[in-house]
N, C-alpha and C. Protein backbone atom coordinates (compact mmCIF):
# COMPACT_ATOMS: atom_id res chain seq x y z
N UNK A 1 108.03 82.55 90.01
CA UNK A 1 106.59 82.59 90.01
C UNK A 1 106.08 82.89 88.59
N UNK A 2 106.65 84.27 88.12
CA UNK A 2 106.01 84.50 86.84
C UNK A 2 106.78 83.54 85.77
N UNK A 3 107.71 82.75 86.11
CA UNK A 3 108.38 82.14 85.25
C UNK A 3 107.68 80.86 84.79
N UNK A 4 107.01 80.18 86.18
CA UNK A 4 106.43 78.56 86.24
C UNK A 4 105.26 78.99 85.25
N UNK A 5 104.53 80.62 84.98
CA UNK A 5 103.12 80.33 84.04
C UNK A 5 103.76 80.01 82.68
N UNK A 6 104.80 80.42 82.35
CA UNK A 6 105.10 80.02 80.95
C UNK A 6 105.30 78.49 80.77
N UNK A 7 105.34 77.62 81.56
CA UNK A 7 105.03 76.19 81.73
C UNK A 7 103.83 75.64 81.93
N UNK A 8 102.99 76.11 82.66
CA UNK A 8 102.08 75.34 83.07
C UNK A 8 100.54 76.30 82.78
N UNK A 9 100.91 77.55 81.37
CA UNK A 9 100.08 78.41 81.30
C UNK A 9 98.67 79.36 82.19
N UNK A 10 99.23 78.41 83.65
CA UNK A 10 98.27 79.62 84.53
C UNK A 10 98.78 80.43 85.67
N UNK A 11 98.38 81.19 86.57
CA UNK A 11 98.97 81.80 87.51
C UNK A 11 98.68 81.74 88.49
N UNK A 12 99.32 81.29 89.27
CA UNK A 12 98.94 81.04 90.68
C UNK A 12 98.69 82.10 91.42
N UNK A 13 97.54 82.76 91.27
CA UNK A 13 97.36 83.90 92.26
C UNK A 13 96.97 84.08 93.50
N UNK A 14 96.78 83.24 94.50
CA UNK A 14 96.89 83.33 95.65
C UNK A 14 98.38 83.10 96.20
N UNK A 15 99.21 82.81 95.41
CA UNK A 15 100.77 82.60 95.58
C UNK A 15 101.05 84.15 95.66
N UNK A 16 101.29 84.72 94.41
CA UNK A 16 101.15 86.20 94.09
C UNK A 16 101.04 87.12 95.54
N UNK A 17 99.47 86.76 96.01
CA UNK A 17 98.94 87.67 96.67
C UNK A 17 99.83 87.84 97.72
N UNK A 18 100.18 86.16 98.24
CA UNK A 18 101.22 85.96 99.76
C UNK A 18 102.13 87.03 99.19
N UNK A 19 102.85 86.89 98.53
CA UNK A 19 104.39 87.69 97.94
C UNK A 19 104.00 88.60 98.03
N UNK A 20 102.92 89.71 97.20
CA UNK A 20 102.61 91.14 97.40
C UNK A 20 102.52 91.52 98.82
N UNK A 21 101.64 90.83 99.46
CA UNK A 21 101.52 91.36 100.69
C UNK A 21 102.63 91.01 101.94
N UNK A 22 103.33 90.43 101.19
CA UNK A 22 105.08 90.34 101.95
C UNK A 22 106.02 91.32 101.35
N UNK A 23 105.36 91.76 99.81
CA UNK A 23 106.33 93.07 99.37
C UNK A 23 106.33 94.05 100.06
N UNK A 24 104.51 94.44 100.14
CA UNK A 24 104.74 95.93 101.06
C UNK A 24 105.09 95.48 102.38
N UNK A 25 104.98 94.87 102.92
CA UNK A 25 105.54 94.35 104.28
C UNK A 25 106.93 95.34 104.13
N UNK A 26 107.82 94.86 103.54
CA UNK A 26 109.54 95.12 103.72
C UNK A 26 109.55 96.58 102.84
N UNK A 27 108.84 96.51 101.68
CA UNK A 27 108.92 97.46 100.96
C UNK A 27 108.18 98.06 100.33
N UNK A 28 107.51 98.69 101.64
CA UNK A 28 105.78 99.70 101.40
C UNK A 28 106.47 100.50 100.06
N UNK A 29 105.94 100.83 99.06
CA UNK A 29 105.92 102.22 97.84
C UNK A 29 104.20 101.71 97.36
N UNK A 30 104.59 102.91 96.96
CA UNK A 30 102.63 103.23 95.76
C UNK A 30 102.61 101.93 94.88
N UNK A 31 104.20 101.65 93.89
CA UNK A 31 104.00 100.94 93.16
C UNK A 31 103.54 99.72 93.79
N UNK A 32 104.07 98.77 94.80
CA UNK A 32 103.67 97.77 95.55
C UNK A 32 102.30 97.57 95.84
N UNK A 33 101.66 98.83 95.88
CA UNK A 33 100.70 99.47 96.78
C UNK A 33 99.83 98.61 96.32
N UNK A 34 99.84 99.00 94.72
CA UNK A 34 99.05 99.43 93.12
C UNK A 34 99.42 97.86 92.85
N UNK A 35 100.27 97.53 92.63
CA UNK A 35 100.21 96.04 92.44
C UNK A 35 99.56 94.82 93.35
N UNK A 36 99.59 94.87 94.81
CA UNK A 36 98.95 94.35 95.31
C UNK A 36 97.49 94.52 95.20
N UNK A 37 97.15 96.09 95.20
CA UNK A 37 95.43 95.77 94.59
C UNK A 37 94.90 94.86 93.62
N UNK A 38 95.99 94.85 92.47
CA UNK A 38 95.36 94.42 91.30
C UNK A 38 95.73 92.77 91.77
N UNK A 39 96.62 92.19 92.56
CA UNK A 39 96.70 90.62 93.11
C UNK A 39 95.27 90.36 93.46
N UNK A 40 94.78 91.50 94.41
CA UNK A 40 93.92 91.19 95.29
C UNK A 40 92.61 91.22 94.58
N UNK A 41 92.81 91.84 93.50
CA UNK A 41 91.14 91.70 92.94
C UNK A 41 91.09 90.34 91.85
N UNK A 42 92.48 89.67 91.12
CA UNK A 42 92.27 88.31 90.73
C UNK A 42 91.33 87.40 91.52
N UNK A 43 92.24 87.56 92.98
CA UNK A 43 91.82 86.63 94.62
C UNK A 43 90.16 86.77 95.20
N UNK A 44 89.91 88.15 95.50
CA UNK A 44 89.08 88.32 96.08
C UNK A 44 87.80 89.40 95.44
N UNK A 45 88.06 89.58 93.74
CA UNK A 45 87.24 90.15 93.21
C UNK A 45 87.74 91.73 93.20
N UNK A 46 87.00 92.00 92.29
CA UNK A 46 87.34 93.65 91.44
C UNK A 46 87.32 94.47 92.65
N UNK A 47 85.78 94.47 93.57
CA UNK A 47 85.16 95.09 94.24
C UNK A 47 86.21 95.39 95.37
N UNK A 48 86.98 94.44 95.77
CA UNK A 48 87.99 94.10 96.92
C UNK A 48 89.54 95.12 96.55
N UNK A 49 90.02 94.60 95.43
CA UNK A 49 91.19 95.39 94.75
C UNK A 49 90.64 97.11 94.41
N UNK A 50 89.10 97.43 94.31
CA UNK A 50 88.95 98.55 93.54
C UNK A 50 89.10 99.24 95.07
N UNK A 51 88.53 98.62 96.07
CA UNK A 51 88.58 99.44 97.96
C UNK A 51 90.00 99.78 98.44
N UNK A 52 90.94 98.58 97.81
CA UNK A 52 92.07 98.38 98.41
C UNK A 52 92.80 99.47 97.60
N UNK A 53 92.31 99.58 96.22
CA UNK A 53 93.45 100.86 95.58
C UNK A 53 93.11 102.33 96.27
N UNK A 54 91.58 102.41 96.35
CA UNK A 54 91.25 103.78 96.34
C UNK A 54 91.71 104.16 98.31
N UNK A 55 91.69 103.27 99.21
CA UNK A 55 92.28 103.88 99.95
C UNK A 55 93.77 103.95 100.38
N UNK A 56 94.31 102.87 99.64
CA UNK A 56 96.02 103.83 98.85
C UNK A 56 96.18 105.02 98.57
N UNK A 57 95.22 105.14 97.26
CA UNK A 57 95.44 106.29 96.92
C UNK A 57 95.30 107.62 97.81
N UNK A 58 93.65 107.37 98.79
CA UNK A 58 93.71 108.49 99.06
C UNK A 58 94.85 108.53 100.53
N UNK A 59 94.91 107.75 101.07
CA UNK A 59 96.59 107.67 101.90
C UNK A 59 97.77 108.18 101.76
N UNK A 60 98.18 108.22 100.08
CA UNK A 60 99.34 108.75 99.61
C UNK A 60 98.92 110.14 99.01
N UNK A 61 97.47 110.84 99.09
CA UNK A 61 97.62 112.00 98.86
C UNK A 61 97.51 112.75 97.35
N UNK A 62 97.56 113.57 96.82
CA UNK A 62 97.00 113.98 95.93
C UNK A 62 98.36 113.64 94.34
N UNK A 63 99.16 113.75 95.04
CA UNK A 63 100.30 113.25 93.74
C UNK A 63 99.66 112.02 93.74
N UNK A 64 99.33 110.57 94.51
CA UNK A 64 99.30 109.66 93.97
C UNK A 64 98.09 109.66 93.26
N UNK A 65 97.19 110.47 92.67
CA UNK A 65 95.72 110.45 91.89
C UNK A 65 97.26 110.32 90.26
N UNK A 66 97.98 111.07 90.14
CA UNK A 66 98.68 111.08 89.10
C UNK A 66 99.70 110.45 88.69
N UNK A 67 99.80 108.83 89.47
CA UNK A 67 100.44 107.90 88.99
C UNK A 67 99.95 107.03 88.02
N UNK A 68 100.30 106.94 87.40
CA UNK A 68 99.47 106.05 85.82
C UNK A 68 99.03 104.84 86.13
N UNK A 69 99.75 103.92 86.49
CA UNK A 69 99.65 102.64 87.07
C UNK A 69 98.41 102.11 88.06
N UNK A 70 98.32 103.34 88.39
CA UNK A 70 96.66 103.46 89.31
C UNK A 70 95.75 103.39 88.75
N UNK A 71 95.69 104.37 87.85
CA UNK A 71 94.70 104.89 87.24
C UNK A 71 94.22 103.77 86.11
N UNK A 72 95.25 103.15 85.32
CA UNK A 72 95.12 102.44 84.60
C UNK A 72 94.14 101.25 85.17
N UNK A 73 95.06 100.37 86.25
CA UNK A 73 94.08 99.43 87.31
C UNK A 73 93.09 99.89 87.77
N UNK A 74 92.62 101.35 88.22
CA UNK A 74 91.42 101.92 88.80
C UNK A 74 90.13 101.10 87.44
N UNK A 75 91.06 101.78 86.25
CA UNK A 75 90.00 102.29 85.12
C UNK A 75 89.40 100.21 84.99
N UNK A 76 90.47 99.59 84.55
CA UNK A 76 90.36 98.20 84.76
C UNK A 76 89.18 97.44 85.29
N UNK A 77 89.40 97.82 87.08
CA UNK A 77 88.83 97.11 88.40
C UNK A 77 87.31 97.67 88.19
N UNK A 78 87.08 98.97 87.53
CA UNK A 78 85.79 99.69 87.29
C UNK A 78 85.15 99.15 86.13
N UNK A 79 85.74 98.60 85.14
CA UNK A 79 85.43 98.09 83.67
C UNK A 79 84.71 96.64 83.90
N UNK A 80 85.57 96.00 85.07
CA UNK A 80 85.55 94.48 85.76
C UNK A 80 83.97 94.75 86.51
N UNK A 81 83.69 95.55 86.98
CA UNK A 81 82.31 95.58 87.56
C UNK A 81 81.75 96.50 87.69
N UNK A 82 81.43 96.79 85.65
CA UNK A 82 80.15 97.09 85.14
C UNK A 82 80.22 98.54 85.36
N UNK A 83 80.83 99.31 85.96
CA UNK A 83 80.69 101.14 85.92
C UNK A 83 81.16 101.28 84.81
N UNK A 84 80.55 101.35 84.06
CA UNK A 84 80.52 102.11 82.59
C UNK A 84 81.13 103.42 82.32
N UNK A 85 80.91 104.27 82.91
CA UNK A 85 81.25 105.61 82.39
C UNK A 85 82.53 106.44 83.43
N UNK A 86 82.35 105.41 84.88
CA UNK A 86 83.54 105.80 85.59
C UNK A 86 84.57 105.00 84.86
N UNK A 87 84.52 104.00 84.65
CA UNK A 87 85.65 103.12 83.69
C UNK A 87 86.14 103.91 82.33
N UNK A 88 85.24 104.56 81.37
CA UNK A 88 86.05 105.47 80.41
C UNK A 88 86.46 106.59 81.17
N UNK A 89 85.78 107.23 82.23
CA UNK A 89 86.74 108.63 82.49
C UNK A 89 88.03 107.92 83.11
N UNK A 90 87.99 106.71 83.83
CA UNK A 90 89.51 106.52 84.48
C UNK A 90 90.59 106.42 83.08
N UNK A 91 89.69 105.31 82.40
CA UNK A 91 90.78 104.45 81.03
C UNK A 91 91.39 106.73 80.52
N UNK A 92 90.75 107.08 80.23
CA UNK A 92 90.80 108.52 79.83
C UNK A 92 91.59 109.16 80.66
N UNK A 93 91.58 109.14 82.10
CA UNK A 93 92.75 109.74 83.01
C UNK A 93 94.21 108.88 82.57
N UNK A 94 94.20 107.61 83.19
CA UNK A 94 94.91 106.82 82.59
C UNK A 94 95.78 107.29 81.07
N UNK A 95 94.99 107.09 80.23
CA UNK A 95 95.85 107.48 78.70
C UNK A 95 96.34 109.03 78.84
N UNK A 96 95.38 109.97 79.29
CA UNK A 96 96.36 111.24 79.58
C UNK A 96 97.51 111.20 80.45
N UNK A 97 98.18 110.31 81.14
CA UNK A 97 99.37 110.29 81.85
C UNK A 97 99.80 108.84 80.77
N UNK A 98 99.74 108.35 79.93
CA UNK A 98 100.59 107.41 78.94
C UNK A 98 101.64 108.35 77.92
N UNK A 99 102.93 108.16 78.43
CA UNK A 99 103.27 108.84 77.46
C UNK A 99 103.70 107.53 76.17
N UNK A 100 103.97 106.18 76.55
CA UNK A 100 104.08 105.32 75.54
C UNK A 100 103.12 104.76 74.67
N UNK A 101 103.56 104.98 73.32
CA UNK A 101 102.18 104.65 72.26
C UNK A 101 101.95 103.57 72.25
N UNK A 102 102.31 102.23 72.62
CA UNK A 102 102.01 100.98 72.60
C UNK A 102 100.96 100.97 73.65
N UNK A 103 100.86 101.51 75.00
CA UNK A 103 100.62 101.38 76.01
C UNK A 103 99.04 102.45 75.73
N UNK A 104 99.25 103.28 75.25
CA UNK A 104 98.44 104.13 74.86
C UNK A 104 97.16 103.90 74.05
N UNK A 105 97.86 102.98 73.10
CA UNK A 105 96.94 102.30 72.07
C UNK A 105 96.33 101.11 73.25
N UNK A 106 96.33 100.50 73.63
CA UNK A 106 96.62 99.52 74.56
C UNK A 106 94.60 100.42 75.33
N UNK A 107 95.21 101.13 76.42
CA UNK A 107 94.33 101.68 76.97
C UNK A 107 93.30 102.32 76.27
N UNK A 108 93.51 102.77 75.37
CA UNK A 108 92.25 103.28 74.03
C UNK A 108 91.65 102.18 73.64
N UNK A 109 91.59 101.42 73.50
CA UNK A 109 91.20 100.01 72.89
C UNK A 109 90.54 99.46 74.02
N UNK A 110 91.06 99.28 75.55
CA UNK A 110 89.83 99.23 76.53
C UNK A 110 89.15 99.44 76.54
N UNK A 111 89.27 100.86 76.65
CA UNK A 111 88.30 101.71 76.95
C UNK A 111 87.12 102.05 75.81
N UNK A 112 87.28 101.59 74.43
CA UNK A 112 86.71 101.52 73.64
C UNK A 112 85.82 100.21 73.69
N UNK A 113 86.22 99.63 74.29
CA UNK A 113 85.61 97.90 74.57
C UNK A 113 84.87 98.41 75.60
N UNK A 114 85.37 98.87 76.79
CA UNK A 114 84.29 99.35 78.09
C UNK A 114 83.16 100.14 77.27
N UNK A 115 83.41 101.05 76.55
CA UNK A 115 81.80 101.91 76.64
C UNK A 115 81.36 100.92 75.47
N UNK A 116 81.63 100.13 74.71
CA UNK A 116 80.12 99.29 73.78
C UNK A 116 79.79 98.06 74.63
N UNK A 117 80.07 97.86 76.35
CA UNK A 117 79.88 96.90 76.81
C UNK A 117 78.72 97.58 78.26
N UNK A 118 77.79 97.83 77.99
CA UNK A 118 77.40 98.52 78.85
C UNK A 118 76.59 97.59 79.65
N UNK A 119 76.73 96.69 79.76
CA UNK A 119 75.78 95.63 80.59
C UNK A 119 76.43 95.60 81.50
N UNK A 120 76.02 95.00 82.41
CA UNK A 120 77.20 94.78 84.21
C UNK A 120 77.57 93.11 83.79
N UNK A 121 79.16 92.78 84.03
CA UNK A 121 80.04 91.84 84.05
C UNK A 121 80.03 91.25 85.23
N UNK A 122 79.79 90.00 85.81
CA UNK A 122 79.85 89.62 87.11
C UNK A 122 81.24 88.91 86.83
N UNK A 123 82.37 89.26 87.90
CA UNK A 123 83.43 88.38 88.48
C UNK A 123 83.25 87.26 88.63
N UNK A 124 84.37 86.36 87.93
CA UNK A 124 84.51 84.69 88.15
C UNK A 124 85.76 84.60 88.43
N UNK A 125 85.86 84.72 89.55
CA UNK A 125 87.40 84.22 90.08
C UNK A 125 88.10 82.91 89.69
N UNK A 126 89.48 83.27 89.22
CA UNK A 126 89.62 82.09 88.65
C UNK A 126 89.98 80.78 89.86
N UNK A 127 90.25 79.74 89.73
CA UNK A 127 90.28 78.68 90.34
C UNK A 127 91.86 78.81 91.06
N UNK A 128 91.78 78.62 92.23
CA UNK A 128 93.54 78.41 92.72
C UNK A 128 94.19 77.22 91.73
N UNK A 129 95.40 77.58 91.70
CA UNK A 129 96.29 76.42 91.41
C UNK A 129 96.69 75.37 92.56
């Protein structure tokens, strides 16, 4: 799957989504959890992936507020539609659980893009393959 975009430079994300939601099928974890949100908000918009993470999260309980991978996509899916200031405190939760500086720099640089973008972004889903 992720192999065919390096050919044909796009991603089939309703392909994706089937697979995620056949991952947690066999093999429910947070990470699956957290990845299928972020399938699901390519598919069905930010608004859809941002519902689908936060009641993961609150499902798995208070350790999962402190998985990075969440937080990071939380901060993302919030940036994607226009919450301004919940999007830097997530990108900001987020980088306080980065311990890698690539990744770090990475999320600072979002989140630096989120707060000089303070207008609301409307979702354009991209086109199926």
């Amino acid at each position: 799957m992720h192999c065919a975009r390096r050919q044909t430079a796009t991603t089939n994300w309703p392909t994706l989504l089937t697979l995620h939601r056949l991952l947690r099928t066999v093999a429910p974890s947070l990470g699956s959890g957290v990845a299928f949100a972020a399938v699901t908000a390519q598919v069905e918009g930010p608004a859809a992936g941002l519902a689908m993470l936060d009641a993961l999260l609150d499902d798995a309980g208070p350790q999962a507020r402190r998985f990075q991978p969440a937080r990071a996509v939380r901060a993302h899916l919030l940036d994607q539609l226009g919450h301004v200031q919940q999007a830097v405190a997530a990108y900001d939760s987020a980088i306080d659980l980065t311990h890698d500086t690539a990744e770090r720099q990475y999320l600072q640089h979002r989140r630096d893009h989120a707060e000089r973008q303070p207008q609301r972004r409307e979702f354009q889903p991209e086109t199926p393959v």
